[in-house]
Protein backbone atom coordinates (compact mmCIF):
# COMPACT_ATOMS: atom_id res chain seq x y z
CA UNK A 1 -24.15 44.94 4.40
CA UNK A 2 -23.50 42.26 7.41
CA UNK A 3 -24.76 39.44 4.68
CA UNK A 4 -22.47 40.87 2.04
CA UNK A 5 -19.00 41.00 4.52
CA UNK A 6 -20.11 37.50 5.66
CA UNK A 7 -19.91 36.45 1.59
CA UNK A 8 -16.86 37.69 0.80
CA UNK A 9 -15.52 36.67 4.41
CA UNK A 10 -16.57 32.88 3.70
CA UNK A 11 -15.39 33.28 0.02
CA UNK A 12 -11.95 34.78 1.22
CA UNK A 13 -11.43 31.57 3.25
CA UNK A 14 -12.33 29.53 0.44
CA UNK A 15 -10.12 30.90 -2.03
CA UNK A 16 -7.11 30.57 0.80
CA UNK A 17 -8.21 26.49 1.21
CA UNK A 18 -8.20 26.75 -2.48
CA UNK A 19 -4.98 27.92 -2.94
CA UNK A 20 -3.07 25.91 -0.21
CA UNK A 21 -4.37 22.62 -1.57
CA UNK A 22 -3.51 23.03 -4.85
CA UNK A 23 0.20 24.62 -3.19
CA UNK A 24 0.25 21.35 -1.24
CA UNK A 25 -0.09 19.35 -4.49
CA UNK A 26 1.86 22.09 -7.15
CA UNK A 27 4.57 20.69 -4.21
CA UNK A 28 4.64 17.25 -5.69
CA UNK A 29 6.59 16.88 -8.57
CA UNK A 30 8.11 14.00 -10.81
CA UNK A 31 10.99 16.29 -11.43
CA UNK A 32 11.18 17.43 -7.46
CA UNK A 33 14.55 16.11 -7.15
CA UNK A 34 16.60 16.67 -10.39
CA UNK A 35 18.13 19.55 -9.17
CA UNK A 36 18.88 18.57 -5.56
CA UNK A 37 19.82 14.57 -6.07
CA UNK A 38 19.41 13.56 -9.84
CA UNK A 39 20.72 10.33 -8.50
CA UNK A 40 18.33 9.35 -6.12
CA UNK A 41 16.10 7.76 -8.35
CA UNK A 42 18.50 5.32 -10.19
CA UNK A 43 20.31 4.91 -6.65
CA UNK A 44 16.71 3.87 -5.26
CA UNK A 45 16.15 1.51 -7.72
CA UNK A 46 19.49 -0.40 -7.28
CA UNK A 47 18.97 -1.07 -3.94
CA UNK A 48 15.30 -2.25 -4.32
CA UNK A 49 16.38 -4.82 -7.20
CA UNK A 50 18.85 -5.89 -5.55
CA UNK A 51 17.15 -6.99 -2.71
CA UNK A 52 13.82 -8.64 -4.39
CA UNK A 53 16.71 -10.70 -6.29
CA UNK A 54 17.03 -11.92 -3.25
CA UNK A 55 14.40 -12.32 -1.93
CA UNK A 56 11.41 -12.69 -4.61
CA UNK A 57 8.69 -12.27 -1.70
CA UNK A 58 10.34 -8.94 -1.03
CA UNK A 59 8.15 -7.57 -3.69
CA UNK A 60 4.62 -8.00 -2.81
CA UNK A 61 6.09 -6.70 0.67
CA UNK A 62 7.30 -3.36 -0.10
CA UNK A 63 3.84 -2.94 -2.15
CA UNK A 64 1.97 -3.50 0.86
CA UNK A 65 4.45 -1.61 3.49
CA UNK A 66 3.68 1.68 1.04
CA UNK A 67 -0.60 0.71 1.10
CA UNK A 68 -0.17 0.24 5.23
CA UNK A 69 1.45 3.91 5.50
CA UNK A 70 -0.49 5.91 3.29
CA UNK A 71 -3.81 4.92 4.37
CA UNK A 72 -2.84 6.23 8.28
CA UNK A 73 -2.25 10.02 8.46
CA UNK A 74 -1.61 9.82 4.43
CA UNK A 75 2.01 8.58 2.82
CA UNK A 76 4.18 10.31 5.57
CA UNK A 77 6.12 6.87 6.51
CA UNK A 78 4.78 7.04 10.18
CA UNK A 79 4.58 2.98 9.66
CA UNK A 80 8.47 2.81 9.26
CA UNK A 81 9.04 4.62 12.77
CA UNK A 82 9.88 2.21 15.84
CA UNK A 83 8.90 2.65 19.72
CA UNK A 84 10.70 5.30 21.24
CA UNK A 85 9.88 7.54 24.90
CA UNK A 86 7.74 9.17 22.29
CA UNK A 87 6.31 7.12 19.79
CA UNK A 88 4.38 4.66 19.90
CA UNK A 89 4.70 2.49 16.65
CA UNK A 90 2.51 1.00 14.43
CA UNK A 91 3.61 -1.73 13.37
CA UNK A 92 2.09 -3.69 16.39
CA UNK A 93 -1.58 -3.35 15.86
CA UNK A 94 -3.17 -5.92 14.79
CA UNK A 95 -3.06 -5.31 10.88
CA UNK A 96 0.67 -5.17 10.80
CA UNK A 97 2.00 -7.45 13.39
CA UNK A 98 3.59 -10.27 11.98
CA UNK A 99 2.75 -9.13 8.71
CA UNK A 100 4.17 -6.13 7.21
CA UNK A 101 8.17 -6.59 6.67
CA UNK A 102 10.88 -4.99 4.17
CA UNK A 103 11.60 -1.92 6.78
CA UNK A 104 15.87 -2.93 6.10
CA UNK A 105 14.84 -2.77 2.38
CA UNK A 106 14.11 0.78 2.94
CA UNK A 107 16.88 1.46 5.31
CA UNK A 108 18.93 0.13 2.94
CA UNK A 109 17.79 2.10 -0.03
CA UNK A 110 17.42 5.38 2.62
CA UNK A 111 21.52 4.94 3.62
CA UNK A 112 22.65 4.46 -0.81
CA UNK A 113 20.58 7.76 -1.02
CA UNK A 114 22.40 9.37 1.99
CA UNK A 115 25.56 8.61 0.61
CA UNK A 116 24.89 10.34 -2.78
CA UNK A 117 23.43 13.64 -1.46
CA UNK A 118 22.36 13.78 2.46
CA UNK A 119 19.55 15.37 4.16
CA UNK A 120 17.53 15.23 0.82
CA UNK A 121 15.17 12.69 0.33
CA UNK A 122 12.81 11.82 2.21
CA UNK A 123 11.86 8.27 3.07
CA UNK A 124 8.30 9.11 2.08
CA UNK A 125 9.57 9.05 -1.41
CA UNK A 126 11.43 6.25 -1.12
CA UNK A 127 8.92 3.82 -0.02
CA UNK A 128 7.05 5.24 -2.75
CA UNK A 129 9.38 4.76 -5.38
CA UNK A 130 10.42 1.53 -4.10
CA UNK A 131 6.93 -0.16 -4.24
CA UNK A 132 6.81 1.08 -8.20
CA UNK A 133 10.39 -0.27 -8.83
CA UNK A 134 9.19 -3.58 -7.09
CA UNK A 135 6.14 -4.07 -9.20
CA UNK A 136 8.50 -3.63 -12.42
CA UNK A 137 10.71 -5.58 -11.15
CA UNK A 138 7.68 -8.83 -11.10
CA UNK A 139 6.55 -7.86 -14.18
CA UNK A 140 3.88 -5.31 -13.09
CA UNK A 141 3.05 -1.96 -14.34
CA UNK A 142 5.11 1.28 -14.08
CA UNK A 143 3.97 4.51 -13.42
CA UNK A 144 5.26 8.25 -12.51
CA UNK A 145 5.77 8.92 -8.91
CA UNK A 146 5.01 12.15 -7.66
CA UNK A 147 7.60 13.29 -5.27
CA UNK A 148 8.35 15.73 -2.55
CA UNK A 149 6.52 14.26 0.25
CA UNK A 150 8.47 14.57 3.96
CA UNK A 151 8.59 12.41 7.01
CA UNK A 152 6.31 13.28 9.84
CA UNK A 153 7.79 13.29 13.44
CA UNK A 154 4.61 11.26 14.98
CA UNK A 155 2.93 7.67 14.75
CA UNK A 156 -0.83 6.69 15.62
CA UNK A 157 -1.45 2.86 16.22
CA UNK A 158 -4.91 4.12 17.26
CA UNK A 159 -5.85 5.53 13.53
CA UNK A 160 -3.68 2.04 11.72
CA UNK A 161 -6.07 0.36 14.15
CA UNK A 162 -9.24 1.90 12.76
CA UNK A 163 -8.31 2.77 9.08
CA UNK A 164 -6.25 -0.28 7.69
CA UNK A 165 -8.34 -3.48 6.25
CA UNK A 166 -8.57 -6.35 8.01
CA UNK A 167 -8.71 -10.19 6.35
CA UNK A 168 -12.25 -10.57 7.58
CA UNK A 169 -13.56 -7.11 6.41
CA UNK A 170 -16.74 -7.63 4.20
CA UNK A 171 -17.20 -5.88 0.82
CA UNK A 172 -18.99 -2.83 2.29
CA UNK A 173 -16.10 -2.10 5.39
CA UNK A 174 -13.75 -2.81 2.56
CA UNK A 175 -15.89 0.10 0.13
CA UNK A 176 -16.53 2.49 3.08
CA UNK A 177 -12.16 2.49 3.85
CA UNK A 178 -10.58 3.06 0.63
CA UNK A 179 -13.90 5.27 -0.29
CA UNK A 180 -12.75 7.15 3.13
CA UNK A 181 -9.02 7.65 1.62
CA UNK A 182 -10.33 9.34 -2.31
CA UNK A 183 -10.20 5.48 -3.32
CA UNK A 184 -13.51 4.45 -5.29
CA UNK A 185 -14.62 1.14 -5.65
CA UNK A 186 -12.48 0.13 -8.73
CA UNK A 187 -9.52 1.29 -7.54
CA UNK A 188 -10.21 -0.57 -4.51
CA UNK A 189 -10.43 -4.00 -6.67
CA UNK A 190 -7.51 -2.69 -8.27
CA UNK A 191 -5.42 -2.54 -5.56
CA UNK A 192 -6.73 -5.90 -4.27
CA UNK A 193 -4.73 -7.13 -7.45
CA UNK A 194 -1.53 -6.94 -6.23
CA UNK A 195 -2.23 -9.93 -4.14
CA UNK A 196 -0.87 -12.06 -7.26
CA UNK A 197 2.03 -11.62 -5.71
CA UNK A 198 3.21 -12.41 -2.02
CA UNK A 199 2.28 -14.86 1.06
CA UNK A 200 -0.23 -15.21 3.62
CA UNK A 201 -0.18 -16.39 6.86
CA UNK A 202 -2.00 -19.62 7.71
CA UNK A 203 -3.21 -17.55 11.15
CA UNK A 204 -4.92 -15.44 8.21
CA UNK A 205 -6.93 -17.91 6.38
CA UNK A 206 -7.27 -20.53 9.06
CA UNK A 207 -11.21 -20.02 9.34
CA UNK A 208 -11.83 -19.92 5.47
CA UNK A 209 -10.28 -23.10 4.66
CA UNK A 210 -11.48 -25.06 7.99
CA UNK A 211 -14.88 -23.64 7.97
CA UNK A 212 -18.07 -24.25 5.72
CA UNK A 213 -18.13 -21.51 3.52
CA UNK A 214 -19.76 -21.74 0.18
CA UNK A 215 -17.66 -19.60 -1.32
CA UNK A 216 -14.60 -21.80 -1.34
CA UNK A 217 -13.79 -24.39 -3.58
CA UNK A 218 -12.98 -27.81 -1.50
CA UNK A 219 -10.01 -28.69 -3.40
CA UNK A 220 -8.36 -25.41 -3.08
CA UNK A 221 -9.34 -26.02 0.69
CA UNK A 222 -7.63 -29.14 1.07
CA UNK A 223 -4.91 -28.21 -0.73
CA UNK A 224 -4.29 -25.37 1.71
CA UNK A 225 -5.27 -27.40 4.53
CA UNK A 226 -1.73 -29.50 4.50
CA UNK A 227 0.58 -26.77 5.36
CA UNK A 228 -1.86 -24.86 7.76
CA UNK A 229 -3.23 -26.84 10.65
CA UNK A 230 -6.42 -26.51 12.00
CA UNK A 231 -4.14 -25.81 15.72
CA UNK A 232 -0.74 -23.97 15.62
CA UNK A 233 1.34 -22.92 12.43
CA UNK A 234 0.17 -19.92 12.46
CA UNK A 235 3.15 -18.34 10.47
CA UNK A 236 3.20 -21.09 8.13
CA UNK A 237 2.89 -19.34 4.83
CA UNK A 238 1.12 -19.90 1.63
CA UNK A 239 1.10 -18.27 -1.44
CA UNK A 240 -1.93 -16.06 -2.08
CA UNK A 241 -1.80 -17.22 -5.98
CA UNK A 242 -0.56 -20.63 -6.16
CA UNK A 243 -0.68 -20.77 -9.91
CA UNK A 244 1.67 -17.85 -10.33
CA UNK A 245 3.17 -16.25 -6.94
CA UNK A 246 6.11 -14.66 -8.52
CA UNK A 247 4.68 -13.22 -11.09
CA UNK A 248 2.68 -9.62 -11.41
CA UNK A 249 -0.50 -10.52 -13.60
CA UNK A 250 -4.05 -10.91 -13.72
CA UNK A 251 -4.16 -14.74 -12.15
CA UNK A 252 -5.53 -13.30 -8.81
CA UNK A 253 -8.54 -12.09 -10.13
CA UNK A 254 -9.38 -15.53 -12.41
CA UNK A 255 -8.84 -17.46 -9.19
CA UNK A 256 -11.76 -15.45 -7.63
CA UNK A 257 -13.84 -16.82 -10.62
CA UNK A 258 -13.41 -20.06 -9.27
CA UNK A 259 -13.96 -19.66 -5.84
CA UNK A 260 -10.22 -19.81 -4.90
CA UNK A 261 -9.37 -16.63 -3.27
CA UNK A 262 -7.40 -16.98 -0.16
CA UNK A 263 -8.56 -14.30 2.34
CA UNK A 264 -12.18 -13.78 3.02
CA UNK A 265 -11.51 -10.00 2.12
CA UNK A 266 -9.83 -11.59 -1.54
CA UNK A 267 -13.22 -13.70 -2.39
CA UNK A 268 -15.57 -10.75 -0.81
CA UNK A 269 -14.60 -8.78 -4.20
CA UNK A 270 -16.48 -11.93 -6.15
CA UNK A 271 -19.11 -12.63 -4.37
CA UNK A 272 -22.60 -11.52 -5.94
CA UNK A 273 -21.65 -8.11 -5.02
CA UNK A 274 -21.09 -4.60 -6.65
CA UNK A 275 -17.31 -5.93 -7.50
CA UNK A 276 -18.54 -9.08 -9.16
CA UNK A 277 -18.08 -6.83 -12.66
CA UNK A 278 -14.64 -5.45 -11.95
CA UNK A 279 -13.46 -9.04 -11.35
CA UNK A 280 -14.86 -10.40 -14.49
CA UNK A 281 -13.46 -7.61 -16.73
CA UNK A 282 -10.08 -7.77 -14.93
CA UNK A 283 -10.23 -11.83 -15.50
CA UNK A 284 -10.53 -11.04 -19.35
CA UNK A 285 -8.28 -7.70 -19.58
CA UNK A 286 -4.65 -7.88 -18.17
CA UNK A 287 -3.83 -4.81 -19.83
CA UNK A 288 -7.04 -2.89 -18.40
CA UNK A 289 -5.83 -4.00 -14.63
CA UNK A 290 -2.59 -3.12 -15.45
CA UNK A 291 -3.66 0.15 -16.15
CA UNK A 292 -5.95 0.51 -13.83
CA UNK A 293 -3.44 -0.76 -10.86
CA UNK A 294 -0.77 1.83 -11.69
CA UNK A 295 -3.61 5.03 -11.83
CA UNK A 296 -4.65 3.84 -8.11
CA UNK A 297 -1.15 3.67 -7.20
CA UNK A 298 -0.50 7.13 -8.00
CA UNK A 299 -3.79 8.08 -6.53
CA UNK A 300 -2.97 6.44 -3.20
CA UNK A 301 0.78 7.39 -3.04
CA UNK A 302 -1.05 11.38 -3.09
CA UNK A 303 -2.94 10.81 0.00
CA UNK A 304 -2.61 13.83 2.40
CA UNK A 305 1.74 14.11 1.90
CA UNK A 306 3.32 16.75 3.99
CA UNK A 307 5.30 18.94 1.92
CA UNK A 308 6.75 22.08 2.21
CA UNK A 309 7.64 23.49 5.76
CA UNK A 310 5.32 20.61 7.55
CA UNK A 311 7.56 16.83 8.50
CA UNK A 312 10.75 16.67 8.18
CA UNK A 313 13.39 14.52 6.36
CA UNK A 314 14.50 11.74 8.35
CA UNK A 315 18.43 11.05 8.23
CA UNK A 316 17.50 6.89 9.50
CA UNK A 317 13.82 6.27 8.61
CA UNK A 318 13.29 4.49 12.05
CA UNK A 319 13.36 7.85 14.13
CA UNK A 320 12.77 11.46 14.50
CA UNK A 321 16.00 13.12 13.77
């Protein structure tokens, strides 16, 4: 009898796991806010197109500000909150200082939604819609966002610190992280992709183009070499796809074939490795990473939301309310 209540004691708090995950996710909805703000959606992507006409970089950058947050305590926008008495942000640590930018974009796009229905959207969803908008925008895929996420109240350098990539990570680290977030190895190379678009810093692939590796072609070296000094210019940027920066496509993975990638944790994805296939077929099939880019997209912009009664919605997306 004591082995039986134990059963249906375990099975009871399975079936109540059960049922708040898949509450957690039934939470997350295209649709979430076509009764609340029907607007927000066409307001969002105003703002966002507006300011990668600016600003073409702008782009790549709000991709990459949406990876950097969802990949530390899932896509709650703890990245977008600033030093306070009592937070402690994270955009100083070492993955994000100097290098993740387009927080105005967002405050931007976060005050055009305020204006059309307050208190309403987060800027979980935001960032999340804004990184979709910005890959349309470069000619990259679309895909359906899942909304309904909320803002948490808390930041943790200490987890960016240990769970976001570095530009020296080696294929495994690089595996073992996104494997870590429900990311598999494809959607991993995948994701990589969106480095046809954006910039570097020189600080960033400094060693790689001054150093002996054999997996670098020398001309691209030298190439690289003249606006990144072997001593200072560390923010001197380059563009991580010099054939076609500006453009969302399938160049980043061909220049891997030839020994051109820019970051040791770019050419790590074709280097005699587990990846080497993923390249190749990407290399020959725009359409299949194009595909592939927007599934891991959605995939990453579900990791661990807070929804329902847990975070809040943020009225300015740099503090707790």
């Amino acid at each position: 009898m004591v082995a039986v209540a134990m059963y249906r004691a375990a099975a009871m708090v399975m079936l109540l796991a059960l049922m708040s995950f898949s509450a957690c996710q039934a939470q997350l909805s295209p649709t979430f806010y076509a009764e609340t703000c029907p607007d927000a959606l066409s307001t969002i992507r105003t703002s966002i197109r507006s300011a990668i006409a600016r600003e073409r970089r702008m782009a790549a950058s709000l991709i990459r500000l949406h990876f950097h947050d969802c990949f530390v305590q899932g896509c709650d926008t703890s990245i977008l909150l600033e030093d306070s008495p009592s937070i402690t942000s994270e955009r100083f640590v070492p993955q994000n200082n100097n290098s993740v930018r387009g927080f105005e974009v967002i405050d931007q796009a976060k005050s055009a939604v305020e204006n059309v229905c307050p208190g309403v959207v987060s800027c979980a969803d935001i960032l999340a819609v804004a990184a979709r908008d910005a890959s349309e925008y470069v000619g990259g895929p679309l895909w359906t966002v899942n909304l309904g996420r909320r803002d948490s109240t808390t930041a943790s350098p200490s987890l960016a610190t240990r769970d976001l990539p570095r530009f020296t990570d080696g294929l495994q680290r690089l595996i073992d992280l996104f494997e870590s977030k429900g990311l598999n190895e494809r959607d991993m190379v995948a994701l990589s992709g969106s480095h046809t678009i954006g910039q570097a810093r020189c600080a960033t692939f400094r060693g790689r183009i001054y150093g002996n590796d054999s997996d670098i072609d020398a001309g691209f070296a030298a190439t690289r070499r003249r606006n990144c000094p072997a001593t200072n210019g560390d923010g001197n940027l380059a563009p991580l796809d010099l054939v076609t920066p500006n453009s969302f496509d399938n160049n980043y993975f061909r220049n891997l074939l030839q020994r051109k990638g820019l970051l040791q944790s770019d050419q790590v994805l074709f280097s005699g490795g587990s990846s080497d296939s993923i390249v190749n077929e990407y290399s020959r099939n725009p359409s299949t990473f194009s595909s592939d880019f927007a599934s891991a997209m959605v995939k990453m912009g579900d990791i661990e939301p807070l929804t329902g009664s847990a975070g809040i919605i943020r009225r300015i997306c740099s503090r707790v309310n």
